[in-house]
Structure formats: C-alpha cells, structure tokens
Protein backbone atom coordinates (compact mmCIF):
# COMPACT_ATOMS: atom_id res chain seq x y z
CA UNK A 1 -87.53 -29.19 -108.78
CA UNK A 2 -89.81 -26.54 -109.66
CA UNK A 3 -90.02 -23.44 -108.28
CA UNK A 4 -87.61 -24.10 -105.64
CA UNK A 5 -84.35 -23.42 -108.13
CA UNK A 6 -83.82 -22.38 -111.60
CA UNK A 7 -80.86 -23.72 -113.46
CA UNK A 8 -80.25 -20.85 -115.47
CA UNK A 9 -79.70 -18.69 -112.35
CA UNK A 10 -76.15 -17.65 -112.53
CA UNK A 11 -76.36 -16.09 -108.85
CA UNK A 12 -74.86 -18.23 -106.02
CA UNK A 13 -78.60 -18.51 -103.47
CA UNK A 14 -78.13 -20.02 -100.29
CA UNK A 15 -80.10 -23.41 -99.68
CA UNK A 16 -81.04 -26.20 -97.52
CA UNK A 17 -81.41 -29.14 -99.79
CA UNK A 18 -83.13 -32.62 -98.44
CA UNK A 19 -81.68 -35.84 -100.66
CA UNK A 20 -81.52 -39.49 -101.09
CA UNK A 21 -78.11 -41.41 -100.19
CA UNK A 22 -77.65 -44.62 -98.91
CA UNK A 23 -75.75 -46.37 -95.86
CA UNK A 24 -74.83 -49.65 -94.95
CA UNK A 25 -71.56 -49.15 -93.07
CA UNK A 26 -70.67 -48.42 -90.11
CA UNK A 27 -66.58 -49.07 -90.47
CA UNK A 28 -63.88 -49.01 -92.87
CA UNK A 29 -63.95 -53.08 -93.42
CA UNK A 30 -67.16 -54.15 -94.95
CA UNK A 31 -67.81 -58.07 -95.64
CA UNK A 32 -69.30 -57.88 -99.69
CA UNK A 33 -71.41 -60.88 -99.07
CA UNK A 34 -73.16 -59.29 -95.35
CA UNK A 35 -73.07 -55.19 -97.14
CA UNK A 36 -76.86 -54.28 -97.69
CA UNK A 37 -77.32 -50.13 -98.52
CA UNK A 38 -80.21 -48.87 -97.08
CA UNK A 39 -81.68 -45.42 -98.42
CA UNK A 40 -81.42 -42.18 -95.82
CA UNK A 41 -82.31 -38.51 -96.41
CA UNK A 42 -79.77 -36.18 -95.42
CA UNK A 43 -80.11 -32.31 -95.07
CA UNK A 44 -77.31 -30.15 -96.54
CA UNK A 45 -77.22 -26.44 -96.25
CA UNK A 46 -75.10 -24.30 -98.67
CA UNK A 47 -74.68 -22.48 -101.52
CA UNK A 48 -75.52 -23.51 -104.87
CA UNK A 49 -72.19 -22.84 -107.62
CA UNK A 50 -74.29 -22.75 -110.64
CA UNK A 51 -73.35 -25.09 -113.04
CA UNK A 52 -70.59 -26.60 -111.73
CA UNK A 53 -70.83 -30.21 -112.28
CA UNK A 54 -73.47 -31.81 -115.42
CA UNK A 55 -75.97 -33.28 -113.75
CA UNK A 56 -75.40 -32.36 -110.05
CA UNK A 57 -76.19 -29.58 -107.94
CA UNK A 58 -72.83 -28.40 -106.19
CA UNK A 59 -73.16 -27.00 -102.59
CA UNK A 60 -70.58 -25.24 -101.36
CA UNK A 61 -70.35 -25.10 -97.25
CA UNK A 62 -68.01 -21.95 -96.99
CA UNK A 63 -67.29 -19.21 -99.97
CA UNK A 64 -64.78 -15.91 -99.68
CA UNK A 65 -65.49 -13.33 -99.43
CA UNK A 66 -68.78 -11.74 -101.22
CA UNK A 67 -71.11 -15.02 -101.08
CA UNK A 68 -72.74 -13.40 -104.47
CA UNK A 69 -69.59 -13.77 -106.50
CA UNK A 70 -67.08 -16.18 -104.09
CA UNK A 71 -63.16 -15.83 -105.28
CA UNK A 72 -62.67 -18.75 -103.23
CA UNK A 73 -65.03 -21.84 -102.36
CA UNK A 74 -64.45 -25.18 -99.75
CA UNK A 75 -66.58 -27.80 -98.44
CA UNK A 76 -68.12 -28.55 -101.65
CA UNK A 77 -70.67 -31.61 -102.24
CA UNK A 78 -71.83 -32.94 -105.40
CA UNK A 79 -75.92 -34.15 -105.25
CA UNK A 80 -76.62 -36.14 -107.99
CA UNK A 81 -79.61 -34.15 -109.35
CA UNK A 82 -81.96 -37.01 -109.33
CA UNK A 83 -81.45 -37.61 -105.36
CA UNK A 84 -82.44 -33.72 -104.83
CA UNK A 85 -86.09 -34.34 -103.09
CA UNK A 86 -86.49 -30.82 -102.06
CA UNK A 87 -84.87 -27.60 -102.19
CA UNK A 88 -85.77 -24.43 -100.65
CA UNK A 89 -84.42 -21.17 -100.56
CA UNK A 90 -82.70 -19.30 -97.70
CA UNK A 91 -83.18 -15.53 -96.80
CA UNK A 92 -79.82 -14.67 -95.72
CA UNK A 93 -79.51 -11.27 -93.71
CA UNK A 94 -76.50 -10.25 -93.30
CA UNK A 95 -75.17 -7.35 -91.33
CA UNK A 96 -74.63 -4.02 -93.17
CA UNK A 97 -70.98 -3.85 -92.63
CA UNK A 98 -70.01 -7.54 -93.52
CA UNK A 99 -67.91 -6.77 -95.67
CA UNK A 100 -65.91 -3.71 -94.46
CA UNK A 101 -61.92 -3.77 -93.80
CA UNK A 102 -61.01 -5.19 -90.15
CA UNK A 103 -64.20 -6.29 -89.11
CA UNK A 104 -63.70 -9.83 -86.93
C-alpha cells in the first residue's frame, strides 16, 4: 500500500479503507448449485490496531477512551491484506476537552 500506511507504525491512525469482498446472497438459504459470488468494494472507516491479526489489517469501529492508546476496542473487522485497494489517512480533530471528567 505505499505511502498510505506503514506496518511498523505502532500508533492506532484513523482510516477509510476501500476493499475487495464478494456477494452472492441475499438470504440465509443459499441453493450450492444456483450460488455465484460476485466481487464488490466496500468502504470501511476505522482505526487501524497495529498488528493485530498476520496478514490482515484490523479496523476497529469504536475504541475507549484515548483513540491513541484504546483500553478497550469493539466493532472490529479483519481485511485480508491482499483485498486492501486503497487506504488513506484521516485528520481527526478533536475538541480540546475530549477527554476531560463529565463531559457528555
């Protein structure tokens, strides 16, 4: 991927990553012989828990409570690394007092 993320980062950036999956379904019951995957992109916004997984960048929807260095982590998806078509970095601005005791 380039210059859009380093592997060796140990910091937790926030991303929007574009990648290849594939459909086919549309319920539950699927008949084997009639199933035919076809390829989609899908978008996925997040932040990256540096190396989580071999081979997979981990995106993690929601982390608690300093998004530099989460305690706690949820909504977390595994992209095989070879699906990742782009990556790009988000500037995230976030207000001075995030952080602070009792603010809602």
């Amino acid at each position: 991927m380039g210059d859009m993320y380093d592997d060796d980062d140990p910091t937790w950036p926030m991303v929007v990553v574009q990648w290849r999956d594939t459909h086919g379904s549309n319920s539950t019951w699927v008949d084997p012989a009639e199933y035919k995957p076809e390829p989609c992109l899908i978008l996925t916004v997040g932040w990256v828990w540096p190396k989580c997984l071999d081979g997979h960048l981990t995106i993690c929807g929601s982390v608690r409570p300093d998004p530099e260095n989460p305690d706690l982590v949820g909504d977390i998806t595994h992209i095989p690394m070879e699906n990742v078509t782009q990556m790009f970095s988000l500037a995230t601005h976030l207000p001075i007092n995030w952080f602070e005791e009792g603010i809602a």
